[in-house]
Protein backbone atom coordinates (compact mmCIF):
# COMPACT_ATOMS: atom_id res chain seq x y z
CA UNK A 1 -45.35 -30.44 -40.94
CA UNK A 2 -46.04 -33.98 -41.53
CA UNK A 3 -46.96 -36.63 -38.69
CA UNK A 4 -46.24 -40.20 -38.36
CA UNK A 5 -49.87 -41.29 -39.95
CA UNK A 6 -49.02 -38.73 -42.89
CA UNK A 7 -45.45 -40.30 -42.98
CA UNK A 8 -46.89 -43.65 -43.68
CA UNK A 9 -48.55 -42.19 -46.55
CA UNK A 10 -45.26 -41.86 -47.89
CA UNK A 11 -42.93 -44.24 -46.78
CA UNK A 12 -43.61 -48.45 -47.15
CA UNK A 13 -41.83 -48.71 -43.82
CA UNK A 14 -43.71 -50.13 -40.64
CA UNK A 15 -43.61 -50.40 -37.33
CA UNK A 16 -40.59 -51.71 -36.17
CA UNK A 17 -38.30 -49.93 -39.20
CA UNK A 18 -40.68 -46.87 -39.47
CA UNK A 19 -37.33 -44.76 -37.72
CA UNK A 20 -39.35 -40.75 -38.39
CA UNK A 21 -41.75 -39.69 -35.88
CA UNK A 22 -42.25 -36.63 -37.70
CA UNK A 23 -41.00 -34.03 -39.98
CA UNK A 24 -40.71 -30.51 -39.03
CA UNK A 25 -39.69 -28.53 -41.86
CA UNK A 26 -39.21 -29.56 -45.81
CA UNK A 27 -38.27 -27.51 -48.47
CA UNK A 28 -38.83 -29.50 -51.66
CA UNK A 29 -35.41 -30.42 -53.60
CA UNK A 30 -33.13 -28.69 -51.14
CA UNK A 31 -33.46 -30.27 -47.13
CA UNK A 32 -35.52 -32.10 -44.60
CA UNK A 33 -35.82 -32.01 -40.68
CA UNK A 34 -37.90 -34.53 -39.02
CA UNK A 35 -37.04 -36.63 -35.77
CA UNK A 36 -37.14 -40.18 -33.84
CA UNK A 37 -37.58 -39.95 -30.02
CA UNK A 38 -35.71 -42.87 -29.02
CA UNK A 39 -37.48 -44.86 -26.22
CA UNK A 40 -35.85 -47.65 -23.87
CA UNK A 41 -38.98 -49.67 -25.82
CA UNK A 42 -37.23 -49.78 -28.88
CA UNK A 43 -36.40 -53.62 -29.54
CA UNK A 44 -33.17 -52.79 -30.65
CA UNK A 45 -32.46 -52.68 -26.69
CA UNK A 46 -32.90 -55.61 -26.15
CA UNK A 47 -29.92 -56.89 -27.41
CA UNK A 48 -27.91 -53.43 -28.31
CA UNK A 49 -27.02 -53.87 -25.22
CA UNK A 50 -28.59 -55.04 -22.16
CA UNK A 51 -27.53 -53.13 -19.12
CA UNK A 52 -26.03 -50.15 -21.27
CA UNK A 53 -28.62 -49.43 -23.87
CA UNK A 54 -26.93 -47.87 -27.32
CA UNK A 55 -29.08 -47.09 -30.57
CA UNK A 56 -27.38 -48.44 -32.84
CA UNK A 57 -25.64 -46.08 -35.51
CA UNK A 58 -27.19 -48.26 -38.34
CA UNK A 59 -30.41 -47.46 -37.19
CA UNK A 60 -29.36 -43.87 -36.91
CA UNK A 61 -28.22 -44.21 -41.02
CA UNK A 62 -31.40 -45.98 -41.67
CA UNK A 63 -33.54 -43.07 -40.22
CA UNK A 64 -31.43 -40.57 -42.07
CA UNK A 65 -32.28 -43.17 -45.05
CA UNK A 66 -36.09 -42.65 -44.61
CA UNK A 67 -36.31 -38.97 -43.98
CA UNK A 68 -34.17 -38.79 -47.04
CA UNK A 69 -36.67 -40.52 -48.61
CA UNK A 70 -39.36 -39.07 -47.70
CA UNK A 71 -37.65 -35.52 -49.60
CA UNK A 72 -36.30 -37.94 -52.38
CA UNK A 73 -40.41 -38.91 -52.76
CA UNK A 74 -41.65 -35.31 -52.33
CA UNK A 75 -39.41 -33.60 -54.52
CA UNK A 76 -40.26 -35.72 -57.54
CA UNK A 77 -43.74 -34.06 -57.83
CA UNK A 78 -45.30 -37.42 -58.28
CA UNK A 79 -49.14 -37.58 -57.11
CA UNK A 80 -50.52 -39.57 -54.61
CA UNK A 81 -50.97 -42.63 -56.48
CA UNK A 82 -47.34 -42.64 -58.55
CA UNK A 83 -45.44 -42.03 -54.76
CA UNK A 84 -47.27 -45.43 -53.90
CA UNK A 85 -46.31 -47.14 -56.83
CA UNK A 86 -42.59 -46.38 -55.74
CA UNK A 87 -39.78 -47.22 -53.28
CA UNK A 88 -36.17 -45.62 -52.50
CA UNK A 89 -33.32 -47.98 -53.26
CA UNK A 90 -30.17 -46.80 -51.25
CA UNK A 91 -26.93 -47.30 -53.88
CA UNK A 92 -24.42 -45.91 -51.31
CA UNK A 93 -23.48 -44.76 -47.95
CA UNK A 94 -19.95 -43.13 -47.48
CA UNK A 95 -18.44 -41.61 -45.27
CA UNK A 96 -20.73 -42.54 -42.07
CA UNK A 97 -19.22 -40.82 -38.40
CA UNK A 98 -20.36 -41.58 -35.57
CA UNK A 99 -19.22 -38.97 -33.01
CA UNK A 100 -21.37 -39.91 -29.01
CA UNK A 101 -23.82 -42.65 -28.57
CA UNK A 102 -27.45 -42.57 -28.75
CA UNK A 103 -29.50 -43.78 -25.86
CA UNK A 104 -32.75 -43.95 -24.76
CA UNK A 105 -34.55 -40.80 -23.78
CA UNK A 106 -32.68 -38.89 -26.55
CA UNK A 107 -34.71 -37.22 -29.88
CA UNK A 108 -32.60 -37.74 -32.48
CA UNK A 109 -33.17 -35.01 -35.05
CA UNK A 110 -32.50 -35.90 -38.66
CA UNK A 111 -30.88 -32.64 -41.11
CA UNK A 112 -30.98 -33.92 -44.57
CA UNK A 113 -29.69 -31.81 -47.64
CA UNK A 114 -29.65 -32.38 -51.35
CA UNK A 115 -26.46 -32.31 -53.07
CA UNK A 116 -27.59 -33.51 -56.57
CA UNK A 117 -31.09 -34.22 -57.49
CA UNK A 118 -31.18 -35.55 -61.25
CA UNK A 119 -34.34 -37.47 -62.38
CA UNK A 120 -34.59 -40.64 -60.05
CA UNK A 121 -30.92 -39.94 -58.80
CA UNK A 122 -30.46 -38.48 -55.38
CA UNK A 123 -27.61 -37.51 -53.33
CA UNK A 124 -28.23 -36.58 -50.11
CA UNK A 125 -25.64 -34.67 -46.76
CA UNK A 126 -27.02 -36.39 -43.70
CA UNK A 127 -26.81 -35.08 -39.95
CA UNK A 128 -28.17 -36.55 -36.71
CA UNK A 129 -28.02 -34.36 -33.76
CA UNK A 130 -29.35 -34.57 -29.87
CA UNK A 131 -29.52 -31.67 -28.19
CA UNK A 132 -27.66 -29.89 -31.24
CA UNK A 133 -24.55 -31.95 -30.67
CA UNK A 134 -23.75 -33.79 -33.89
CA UNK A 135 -23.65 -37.35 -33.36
CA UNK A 136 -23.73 -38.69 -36.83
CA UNK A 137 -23.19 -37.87 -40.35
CA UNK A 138 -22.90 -39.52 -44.16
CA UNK A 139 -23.84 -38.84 -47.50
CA UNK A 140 -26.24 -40.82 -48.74
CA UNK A 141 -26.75 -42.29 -52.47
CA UNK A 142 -30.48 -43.28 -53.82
CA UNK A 143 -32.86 -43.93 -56.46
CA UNK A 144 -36.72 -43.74 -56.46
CA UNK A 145 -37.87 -47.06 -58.44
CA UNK A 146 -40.81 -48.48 -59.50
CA UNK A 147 -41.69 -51.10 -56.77
């Protein structure tokens, strides 16, 4: 549904925190599925940790963050130009799990939902899967500001 060069369009975010490769399915106000195919490039790995690679579950949050975003964005009906003219601040982040490691070779599939969407409030139910195993989850606090 939207690609990585369409993403961009959206999102400020830039190679190396641009964590969505793509989105697959969006239904405005309501949820969001996009991924990350997580490579043993990533230079997370370098550090995170050598010999026994593990994505780090921040960077899993911080993916969920920007496809959240990009629905946050989307859902605001703002036109091109107003969606450049703004950026997601992230207020919260509660009750993050992280159930099996990440590791290189995965795609780590982002399943956002809206809980409350009120004006430039959003409230989002994140999910990360691989291989639809759940392997983290949080809900997710945000408003759309004027950069």
């Amino acid at each position: 549904m939207l690609d990585v060069t369409q993403i961009q369009e959206i999102l400020p975010h830039r190679y190396p925190f641009l964590l969505v490769d793509r989105i697959t399915s969006m239904e405005e106000g309501k949820s969001i599925i996009g991924f990350k195919n997580i490579s043993i490039s990533e230079p997370a790995f370098m550090g995170h940790f050598p010999g026994h690679p593990i994505y780090p579950g921040v960077l899993i949050l911080e993916g969920m963050a920007q496809a959240g975003g990009i629905l946050a964005l989307k859902s605001n009906d703002l036109s091109y130009e107003e969606m450049k003219s703004k950026v997601i601040y992230f207020m919260s982040i509660d009750g993050a799990k992280f159930r099996t490691p990440v590791k290189p070779g995965d795609k780590l599939e982002y399943r956002i939902e809206v809980k409350k969407l009120r004006g430039n409030l959003i409230v989002l139910a994140g999910q990360a899967f691989v291989d639809e195993k759940l392997v983290a989850e949080a809900e997710l606090k945000a408003m759309v500001v004027d950069k």
